[in-house]
Protein backbone atom coordinates (compact mmCIF):
# COMPACT_ATOMS: atom_id res chain seq x y z
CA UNK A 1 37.75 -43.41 18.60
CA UNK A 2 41.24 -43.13 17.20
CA UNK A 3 44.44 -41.26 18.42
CA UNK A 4 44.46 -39.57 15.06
CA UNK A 5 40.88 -38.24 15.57
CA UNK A 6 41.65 -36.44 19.13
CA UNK A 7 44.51 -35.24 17.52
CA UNK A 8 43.23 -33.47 14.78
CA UNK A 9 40.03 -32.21 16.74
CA UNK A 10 42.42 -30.36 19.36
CA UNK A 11 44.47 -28.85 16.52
CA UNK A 12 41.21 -27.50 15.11
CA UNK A 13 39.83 -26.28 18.46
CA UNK A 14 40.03 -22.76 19.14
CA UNK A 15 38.44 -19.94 21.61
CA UNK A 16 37.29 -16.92 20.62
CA UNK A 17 35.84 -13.63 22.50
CA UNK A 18 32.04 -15.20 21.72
CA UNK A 19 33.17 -19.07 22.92
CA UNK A 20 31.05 -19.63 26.68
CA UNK A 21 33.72 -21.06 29.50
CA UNK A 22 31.12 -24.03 29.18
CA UNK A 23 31.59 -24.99 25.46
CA UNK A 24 35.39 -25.01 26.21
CA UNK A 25 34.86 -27.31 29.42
CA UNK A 26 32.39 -29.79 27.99
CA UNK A 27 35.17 -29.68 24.81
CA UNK A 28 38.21 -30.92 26.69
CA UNK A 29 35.38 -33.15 28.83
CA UNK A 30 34.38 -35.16 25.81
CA UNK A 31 38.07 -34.81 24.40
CA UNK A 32 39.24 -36.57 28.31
CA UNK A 33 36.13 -39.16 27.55
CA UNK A 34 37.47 -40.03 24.49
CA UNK A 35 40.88 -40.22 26.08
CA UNK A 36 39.92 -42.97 28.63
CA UNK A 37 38.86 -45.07 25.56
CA UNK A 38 41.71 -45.31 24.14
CA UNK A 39 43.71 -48.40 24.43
CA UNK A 40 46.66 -47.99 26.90
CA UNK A 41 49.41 -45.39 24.63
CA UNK A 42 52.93 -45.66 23.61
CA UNK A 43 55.50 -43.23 24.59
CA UNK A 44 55.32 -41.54 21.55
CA UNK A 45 51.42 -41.17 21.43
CA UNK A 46 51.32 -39.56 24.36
CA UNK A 47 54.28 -37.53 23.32
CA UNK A 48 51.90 -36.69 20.70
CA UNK A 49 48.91 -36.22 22.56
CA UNK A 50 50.66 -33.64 24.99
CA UNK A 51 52.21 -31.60 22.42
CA UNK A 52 48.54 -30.82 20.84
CA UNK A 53 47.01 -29.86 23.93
CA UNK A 54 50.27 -27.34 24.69
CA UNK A 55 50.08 -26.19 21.43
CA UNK A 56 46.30 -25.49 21.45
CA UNK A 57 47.30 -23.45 24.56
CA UNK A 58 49.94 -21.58 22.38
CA UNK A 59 47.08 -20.58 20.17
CA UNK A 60 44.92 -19.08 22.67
CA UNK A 61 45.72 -15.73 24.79
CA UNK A 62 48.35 -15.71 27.27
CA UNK A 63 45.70 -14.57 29.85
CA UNK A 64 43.29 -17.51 29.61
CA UNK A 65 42.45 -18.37 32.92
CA UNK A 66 42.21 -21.83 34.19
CA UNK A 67 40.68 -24.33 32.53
CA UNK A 68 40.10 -27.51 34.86
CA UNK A 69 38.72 -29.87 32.03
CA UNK A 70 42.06 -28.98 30.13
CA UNK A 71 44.36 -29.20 33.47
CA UNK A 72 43.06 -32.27 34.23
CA UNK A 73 42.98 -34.02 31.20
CA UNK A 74 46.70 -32.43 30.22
CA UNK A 75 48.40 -33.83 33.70
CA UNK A 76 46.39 -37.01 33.23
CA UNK A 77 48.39 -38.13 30.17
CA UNK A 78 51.64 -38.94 31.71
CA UNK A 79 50.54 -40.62 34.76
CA UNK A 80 52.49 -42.01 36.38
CA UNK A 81 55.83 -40.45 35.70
CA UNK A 82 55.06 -37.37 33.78
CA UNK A 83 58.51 -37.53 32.03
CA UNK A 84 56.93 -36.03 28.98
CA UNK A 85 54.69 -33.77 30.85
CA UNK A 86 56.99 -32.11 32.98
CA UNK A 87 60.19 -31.47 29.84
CA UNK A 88 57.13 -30.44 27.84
CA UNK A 89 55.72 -27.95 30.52
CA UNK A 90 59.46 -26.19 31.02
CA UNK A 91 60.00 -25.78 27.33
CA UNK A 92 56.45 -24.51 26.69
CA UNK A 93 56.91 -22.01 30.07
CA UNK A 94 60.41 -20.95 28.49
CA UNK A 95 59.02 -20.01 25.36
CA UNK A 96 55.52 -18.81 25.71
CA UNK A 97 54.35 -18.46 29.10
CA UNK A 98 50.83 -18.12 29.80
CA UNK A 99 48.35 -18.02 33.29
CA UNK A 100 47.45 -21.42 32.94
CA UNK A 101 51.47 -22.82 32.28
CA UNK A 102 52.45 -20.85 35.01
CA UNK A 103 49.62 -22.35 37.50
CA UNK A 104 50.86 -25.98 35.97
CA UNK A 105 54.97 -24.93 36.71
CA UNK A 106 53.46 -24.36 40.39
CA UNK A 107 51.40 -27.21 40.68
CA UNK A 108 54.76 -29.28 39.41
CA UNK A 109 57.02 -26.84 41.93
CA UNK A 110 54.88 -28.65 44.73
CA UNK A 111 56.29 -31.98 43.77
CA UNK A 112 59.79 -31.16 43.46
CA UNK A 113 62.64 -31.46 46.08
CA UNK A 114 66.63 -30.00 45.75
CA UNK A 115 67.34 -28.65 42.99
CA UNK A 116 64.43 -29.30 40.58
CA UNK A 117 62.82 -27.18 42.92
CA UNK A 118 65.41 -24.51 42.61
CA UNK A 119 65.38 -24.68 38.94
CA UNK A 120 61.38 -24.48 38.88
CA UNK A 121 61.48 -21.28 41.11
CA UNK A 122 63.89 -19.90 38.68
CA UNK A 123 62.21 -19.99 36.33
CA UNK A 124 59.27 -18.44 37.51
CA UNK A 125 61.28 -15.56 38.35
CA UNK A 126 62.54 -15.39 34.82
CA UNK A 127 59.20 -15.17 33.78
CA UNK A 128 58.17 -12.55 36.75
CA UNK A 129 60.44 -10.79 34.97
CA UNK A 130 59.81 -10.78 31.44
CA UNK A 131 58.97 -7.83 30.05
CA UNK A 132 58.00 -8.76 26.68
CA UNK A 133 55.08 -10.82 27.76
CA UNK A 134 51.96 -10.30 29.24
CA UNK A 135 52.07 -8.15 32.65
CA UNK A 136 49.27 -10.17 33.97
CA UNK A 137 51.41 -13.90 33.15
CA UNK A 138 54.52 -11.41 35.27
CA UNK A 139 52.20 -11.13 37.94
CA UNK A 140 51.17 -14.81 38.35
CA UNK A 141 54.47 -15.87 38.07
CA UNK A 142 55.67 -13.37 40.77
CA UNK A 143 52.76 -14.40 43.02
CA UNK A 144 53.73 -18.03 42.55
CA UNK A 145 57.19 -17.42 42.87
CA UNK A 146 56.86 -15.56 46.40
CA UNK A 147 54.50 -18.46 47.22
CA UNK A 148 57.51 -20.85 46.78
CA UNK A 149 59.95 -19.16 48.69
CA UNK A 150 57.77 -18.51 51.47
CA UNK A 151 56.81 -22.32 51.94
CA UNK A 152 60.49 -22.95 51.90
């Protein structure tokens, strides 16, 4: 199992109103098994690696609900620093927000101090208040954003 074979079958994975929540968990399962095969990667491979699974979120609807075989398998990547992960995660929530970014911007909003957690919470009130996407990615990233400020 190659880097160039992952690759190409997450760039030709997509979801449709007919695919079950099961086919797209035991997808990114065997995708995650593959993974963990692989020989340890360069920067750039898992620069690589990330970018595919962000844009096969791109692809999909904004209001795709959480998939924990993706999650896990995205955050896995960059372990242990996540440099790529987390500039990869801000751009992708800048441009094209969708449920499951948001829930990752959160889940990295727990980790932050100062102010990369000030600039995280900004920018899920940006997108709380985007207009021009989804009102149901608004309302998660309201929800999240209250969240935040009320742990504070």
């Amino acid at each position: 199992m190659n880097l160039k074979y992952i690759l190409n079958t997450v760039d030709n994975f997509n979801i449709n109103d007919e695919t079950e929540e099961d086919d797209i968990t035991d997808f990114f399962d065997k995708i995650g098994d593959k993974y963990a095969k692989l020989e340890k990667l360069k920067y750039e491979e898992k620069k690589l690696i990330i970018k595919s699974l962000f844009n096969f979120l791109k692809r999909q609807s904004s209001e795709l609900e959480e998939i924990w075989s993706f999650i896990h398998l995205l955050e896995s990547i960059d372990k242990p620093t996540y440099e790529i992960y987390d500039k990869e995660l801000i751009k992708f929530n800048k441009e094209t927000p969708t449920i499951i970014s948001v829930f990752l911007l959160n889940r990295l909003i727990n980790s932050l101090e100062g102010g990369a957690w000030q600039n995280g919470v900004n920018l899920l009130k940006e997108i709380s208040k985007n207009r021009v996407i989804s009102g149901l990615v608004s309302q998660e990233a309201k929800s999240f954003f209250d969240y935040q400020i009320e742990k504070k």
